[in-house]
C-alpha atoms as a PDB file:
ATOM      1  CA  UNK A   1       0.000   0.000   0.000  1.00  0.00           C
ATOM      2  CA  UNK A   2       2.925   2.585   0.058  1.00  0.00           C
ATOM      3  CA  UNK A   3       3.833   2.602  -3.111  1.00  0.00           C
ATOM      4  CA  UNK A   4       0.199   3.935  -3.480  1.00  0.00           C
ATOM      5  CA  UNK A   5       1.276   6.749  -1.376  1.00  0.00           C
ATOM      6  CA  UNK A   6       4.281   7.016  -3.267  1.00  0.00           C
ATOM      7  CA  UNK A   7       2.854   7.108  -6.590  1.00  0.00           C
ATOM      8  CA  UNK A   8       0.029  10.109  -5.464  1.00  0.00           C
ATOM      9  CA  UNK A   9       2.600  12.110  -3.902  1.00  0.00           C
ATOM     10  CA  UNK A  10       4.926  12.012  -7.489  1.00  0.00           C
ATOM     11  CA  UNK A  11       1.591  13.033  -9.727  1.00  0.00           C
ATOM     12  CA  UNK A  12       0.489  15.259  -6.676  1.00  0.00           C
ATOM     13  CA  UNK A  13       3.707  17.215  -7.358  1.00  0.00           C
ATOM     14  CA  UNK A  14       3.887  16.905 -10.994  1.00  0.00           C
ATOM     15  CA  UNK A  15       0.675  18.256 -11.136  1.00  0.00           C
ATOM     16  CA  UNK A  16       2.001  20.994  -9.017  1.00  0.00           C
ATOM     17  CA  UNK A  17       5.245  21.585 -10.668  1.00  0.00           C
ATOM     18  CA  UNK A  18       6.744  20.737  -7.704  1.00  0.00           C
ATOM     19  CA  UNK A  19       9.756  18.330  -8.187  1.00  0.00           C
ATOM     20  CA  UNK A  20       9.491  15.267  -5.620  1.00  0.00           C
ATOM     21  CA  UNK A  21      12.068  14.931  -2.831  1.00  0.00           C
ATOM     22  CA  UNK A  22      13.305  11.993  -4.402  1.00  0.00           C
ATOM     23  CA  UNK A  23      14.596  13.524  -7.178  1.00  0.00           C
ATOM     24  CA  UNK A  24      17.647  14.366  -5.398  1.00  0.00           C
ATOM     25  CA  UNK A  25      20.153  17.518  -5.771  1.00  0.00           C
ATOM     26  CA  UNK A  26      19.524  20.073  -8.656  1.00  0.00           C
ATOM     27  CA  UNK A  27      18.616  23.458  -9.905  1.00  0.00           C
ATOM     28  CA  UNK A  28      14.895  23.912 -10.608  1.00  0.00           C
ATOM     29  CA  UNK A  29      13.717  25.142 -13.925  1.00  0.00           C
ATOM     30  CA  UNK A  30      11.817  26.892 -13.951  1.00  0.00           C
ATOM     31  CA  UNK A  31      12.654  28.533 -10.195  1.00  0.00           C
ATOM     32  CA  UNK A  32       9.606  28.161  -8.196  1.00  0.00           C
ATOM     33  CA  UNK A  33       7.720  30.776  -5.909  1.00  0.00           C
ATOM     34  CA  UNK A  34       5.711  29.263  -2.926  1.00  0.00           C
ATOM     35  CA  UNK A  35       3.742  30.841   0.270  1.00  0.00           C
ATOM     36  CA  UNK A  36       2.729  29.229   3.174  1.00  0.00           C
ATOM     37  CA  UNK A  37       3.088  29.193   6.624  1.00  0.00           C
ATOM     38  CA  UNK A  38       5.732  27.878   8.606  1.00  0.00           C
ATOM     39  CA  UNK A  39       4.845  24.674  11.032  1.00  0.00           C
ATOM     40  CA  UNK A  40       8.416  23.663  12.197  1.00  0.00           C
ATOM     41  CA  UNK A  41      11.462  25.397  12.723  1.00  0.00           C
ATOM     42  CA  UNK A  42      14.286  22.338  13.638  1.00  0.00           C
ATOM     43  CA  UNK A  43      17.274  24.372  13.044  1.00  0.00           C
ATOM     44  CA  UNK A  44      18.452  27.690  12.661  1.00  0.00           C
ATOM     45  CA  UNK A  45      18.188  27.736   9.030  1.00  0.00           C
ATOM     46  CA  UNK A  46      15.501  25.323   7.982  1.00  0.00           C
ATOM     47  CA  UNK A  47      12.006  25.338   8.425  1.00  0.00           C
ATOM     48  CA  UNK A  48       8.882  23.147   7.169  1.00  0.00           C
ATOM     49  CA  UNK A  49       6.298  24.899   4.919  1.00  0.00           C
ATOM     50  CA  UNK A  50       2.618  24.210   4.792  1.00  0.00           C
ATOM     51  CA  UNK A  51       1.868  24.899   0.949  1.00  0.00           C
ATOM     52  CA  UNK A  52      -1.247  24.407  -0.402  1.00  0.00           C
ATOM     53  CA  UNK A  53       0.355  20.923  -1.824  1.00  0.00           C
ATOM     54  CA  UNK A  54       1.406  19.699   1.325  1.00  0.00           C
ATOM     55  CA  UNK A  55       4.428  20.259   3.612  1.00  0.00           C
ATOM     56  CA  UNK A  56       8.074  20.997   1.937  1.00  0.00           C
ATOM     57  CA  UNK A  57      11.146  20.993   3.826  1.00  0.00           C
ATOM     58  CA  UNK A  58      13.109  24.747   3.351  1.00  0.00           C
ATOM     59  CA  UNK A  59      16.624  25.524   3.696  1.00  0.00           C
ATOM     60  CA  UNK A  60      17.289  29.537   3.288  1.00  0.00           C
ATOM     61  CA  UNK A  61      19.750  30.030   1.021  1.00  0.00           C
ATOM     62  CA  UNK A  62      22.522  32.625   1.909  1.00  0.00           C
ATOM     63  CA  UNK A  63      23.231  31.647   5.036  1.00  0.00           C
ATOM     64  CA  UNK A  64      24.069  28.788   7.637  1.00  0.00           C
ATOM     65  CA  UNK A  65      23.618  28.758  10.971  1.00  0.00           C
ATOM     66  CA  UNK A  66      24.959  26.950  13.842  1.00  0.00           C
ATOM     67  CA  UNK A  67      24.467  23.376  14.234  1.00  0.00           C
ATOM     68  CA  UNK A  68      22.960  21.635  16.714  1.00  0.00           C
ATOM     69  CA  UNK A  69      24.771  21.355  19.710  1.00  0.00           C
ATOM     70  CA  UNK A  70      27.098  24.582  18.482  1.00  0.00           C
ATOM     71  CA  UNK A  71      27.265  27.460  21.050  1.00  0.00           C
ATOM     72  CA  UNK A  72      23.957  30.103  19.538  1.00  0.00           C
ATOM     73  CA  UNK A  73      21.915  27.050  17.806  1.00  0.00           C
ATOM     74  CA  UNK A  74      19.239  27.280  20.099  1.00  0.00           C
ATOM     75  CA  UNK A  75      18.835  31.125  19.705  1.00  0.00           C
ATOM     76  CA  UNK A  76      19.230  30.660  15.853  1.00  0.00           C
ATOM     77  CA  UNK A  77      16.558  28.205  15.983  1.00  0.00           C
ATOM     78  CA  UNK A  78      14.259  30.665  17.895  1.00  0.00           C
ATOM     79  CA  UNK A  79      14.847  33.811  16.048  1.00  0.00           C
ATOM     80  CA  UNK A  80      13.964  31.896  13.110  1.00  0.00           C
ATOM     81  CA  UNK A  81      10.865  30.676  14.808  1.00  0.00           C
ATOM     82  CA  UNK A  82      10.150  34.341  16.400  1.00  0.00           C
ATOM     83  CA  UNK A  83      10.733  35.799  12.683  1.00  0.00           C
ATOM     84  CA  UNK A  84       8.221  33.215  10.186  1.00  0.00           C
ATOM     85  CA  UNK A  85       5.869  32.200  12.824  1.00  0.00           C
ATOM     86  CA  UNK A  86       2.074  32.936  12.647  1.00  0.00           C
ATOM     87  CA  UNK A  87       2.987  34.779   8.970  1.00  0.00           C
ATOM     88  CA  UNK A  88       2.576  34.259   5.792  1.00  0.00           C
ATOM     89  CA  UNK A  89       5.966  33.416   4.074  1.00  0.00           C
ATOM     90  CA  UNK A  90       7.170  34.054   0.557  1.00  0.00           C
ATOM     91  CA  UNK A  91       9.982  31.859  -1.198  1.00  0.00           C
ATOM     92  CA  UNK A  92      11.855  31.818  -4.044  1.00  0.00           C
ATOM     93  CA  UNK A  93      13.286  29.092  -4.670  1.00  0.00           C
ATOM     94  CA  UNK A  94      15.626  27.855  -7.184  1.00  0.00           C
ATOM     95  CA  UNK A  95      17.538  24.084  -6.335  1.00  0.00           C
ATOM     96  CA  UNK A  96      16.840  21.260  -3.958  1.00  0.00           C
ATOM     97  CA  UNK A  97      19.758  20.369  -1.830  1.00  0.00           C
ATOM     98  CA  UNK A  98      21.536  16.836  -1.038  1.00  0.00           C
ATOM     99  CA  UNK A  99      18.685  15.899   1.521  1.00  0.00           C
ATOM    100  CA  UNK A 100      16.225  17.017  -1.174  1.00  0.00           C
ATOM    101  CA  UNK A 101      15.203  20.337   0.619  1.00  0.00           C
ATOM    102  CA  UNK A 102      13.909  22.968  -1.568  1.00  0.00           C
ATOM    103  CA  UNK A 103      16.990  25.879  -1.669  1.00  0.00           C
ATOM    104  CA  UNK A 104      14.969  29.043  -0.950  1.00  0.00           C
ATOM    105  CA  UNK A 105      15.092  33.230  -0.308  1.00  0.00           C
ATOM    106  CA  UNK A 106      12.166  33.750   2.375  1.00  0.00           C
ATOM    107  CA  UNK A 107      10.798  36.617   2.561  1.00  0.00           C
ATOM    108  CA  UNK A 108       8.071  38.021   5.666  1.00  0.00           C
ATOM    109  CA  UNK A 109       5.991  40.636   4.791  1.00  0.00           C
ATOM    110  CA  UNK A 110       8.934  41.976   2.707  1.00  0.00           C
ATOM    111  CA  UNK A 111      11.449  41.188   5.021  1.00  0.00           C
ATOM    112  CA  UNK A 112      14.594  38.765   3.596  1.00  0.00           C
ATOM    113  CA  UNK A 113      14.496  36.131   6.718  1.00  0.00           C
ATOM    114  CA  UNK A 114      17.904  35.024   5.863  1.00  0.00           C
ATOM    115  CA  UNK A 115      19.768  38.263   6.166  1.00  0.00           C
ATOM    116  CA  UNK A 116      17.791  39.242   9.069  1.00  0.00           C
ATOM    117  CA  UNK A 117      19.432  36.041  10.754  1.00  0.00           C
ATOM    118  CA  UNK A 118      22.938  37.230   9.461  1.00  0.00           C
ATOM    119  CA  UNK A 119      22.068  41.001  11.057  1.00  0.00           C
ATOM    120  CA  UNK A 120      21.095  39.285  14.280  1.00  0.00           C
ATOM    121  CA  UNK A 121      24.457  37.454  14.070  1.00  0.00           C
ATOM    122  CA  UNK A 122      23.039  34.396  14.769  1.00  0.00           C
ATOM    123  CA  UNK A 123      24.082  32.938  10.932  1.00  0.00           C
ATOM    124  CA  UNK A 124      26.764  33.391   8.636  1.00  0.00           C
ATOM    125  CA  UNK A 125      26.773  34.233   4.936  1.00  0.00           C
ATOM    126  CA  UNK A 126      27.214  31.216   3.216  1.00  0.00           C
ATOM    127  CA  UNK A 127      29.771  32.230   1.059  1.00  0.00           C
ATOM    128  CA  UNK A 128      30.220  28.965  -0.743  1.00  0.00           C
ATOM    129  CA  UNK A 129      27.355  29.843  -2.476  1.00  0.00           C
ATOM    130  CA  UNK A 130      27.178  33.505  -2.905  1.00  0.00           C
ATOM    131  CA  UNK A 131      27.587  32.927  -6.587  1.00  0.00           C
ATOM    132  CA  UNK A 132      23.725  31.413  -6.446  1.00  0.00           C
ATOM    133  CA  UNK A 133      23.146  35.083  -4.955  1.00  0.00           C
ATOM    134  CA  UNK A 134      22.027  37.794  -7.174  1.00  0.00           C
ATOM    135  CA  UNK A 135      24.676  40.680  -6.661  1.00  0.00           C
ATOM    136  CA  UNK A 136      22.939  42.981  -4.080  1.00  0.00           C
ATOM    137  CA  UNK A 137      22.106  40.243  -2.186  1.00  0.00           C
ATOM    138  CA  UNK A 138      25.544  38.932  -2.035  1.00  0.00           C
ATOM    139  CA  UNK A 139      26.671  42.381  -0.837  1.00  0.00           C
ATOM    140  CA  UNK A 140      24.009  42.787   1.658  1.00  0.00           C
ATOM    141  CA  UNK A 141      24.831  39.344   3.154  1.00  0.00           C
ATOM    142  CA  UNK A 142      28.225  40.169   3.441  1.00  0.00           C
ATOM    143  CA  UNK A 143      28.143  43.592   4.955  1.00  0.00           C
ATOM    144  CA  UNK A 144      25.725  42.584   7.268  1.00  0.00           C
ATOM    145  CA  UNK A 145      28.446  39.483   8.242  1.00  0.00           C
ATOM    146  CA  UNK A 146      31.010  42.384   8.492  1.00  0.00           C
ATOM    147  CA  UNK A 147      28.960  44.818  10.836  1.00  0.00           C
ATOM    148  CA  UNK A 148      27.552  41.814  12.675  1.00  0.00           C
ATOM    149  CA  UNK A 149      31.837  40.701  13.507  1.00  0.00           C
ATOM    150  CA  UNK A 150      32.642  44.223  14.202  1.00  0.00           C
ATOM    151  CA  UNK A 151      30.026  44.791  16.652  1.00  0.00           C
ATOM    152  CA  UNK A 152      30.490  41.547  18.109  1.00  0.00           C
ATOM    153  CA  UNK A 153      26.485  40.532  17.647  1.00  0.00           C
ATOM    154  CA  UNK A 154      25.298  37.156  18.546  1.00  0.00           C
ATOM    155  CA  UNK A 155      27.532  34.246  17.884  1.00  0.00           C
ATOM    156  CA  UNK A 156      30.146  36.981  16.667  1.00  0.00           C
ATOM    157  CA  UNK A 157      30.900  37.512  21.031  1.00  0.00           C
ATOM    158  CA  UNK A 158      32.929  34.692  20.970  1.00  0.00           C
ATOM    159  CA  UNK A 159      36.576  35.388  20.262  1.00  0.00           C
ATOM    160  CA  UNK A 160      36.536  32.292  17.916  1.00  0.00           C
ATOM    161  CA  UNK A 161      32.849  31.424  16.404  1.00  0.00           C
ATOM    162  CA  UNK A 162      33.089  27.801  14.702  1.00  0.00           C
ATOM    163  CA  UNK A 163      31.376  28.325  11.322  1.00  0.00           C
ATOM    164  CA  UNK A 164      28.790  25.336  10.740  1.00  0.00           C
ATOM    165  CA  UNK A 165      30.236  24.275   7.927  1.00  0.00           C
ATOM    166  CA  UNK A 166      33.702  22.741   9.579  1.00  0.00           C
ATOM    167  CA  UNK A 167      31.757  21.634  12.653  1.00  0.00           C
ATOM    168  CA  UNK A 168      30.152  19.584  10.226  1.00  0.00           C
ATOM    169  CA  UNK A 169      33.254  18.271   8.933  1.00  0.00           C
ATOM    170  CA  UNK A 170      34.966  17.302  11.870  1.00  0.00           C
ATOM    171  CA  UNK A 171      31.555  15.762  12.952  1.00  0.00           C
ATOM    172  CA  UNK A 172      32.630  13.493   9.822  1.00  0.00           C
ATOM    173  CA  UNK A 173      36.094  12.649  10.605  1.00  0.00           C
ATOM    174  CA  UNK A 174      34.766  11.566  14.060  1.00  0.00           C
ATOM    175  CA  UNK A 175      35.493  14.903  15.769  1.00  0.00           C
ATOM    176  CA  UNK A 176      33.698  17.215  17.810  1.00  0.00           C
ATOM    177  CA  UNK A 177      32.389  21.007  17.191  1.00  0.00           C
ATOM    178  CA  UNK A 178      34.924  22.419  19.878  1.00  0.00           C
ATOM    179  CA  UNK A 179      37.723  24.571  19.380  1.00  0.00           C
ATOM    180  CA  UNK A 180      40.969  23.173  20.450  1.00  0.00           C
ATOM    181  CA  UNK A 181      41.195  25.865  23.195  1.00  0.00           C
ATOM    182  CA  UNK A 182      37.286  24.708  24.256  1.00  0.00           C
ATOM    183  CA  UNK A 183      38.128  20.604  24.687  1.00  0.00           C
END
């Protein structure tokens, strides 16, 4: 009976123009636009959107955030949570990512979510994929990275902020997320 399931949830998208999860990494052509609202926030820079076609998983592009477990994931998590919930969101959305996530620029009420989260200090510009960034975003996400380390916002107080993306890789050669100074 799942394949059922399965089978409904392909045409359900198709019909939608949504591509399935299953179909992986890629760009989306055409890039889509969605709204909805948000109904879980599990990490600083993800959130699940209730669409009209069902729930999508979201990563905003731009940025990354803290993992879990990092020093500032928990307040990452709830300023995302604080900023998209009980409002209607607006994404654009142009790839799907490794875990099949849709790749997206959410906007509240006019407000870019992602570099709100960057102001706040509480992400980093994800500069190994500005280039997916149209140029004034890639400039605001980086100035706001800038002022965010020169005022010392956020995860920016510590003298040595871990970015995400090398906690990550340590967490894959059997390491942990702490500084060598922190163990």
């Amino acid at each position: 009976m799942q394949w059922k399931g399965l089978v409904f949830g392909v045409l359900l998208c198709l019909a939608a123009g949504v591509p399935h999860p299953s179909s992986g990494e890629g760009r989306l052509d055409p890039p889509l636009s969605l709204s909805g609202r948000a109904v879980r926030v599990p990490d600083g820079d993800t959130l699940h959107l209730m669409t009209e076609h069902g729930v999508e998983r979201v990563r905003i592009s731009g940025i990354d955030a803290p993992e879990l477990g990092q020093p500032y994931s928990r307040v990452a998590r709830t300023a995302l949570s604080n900023l998209v919930n009980e409002r209607v969101l607006s994404l654009a959305c142009d790839k799907r990512d490794i875990y099949g996530r849709l790749v997206c620029a959410v906007r509240v009420e006019g407000t870019d979510v992602g570099l709100q989260l960057v102001l706040l200090g509480l992400a980093w510009h994800f500069k190994r994929y500005e280039d997916e960034q149209s140029p004034s975003d890639r400039v605001a996400y980086s100035t706001a990275e800038e002022e965010a380390r020169r005022q010392r916002i956020g995860l920016f107080r510590q003298d040595q902020p871990m970015p995400p993306w090398d906690c990550r890789q340590r967490k894959r050669e059997g390491g942990a997320c702490e500084h060598p100074s922190e163990q």
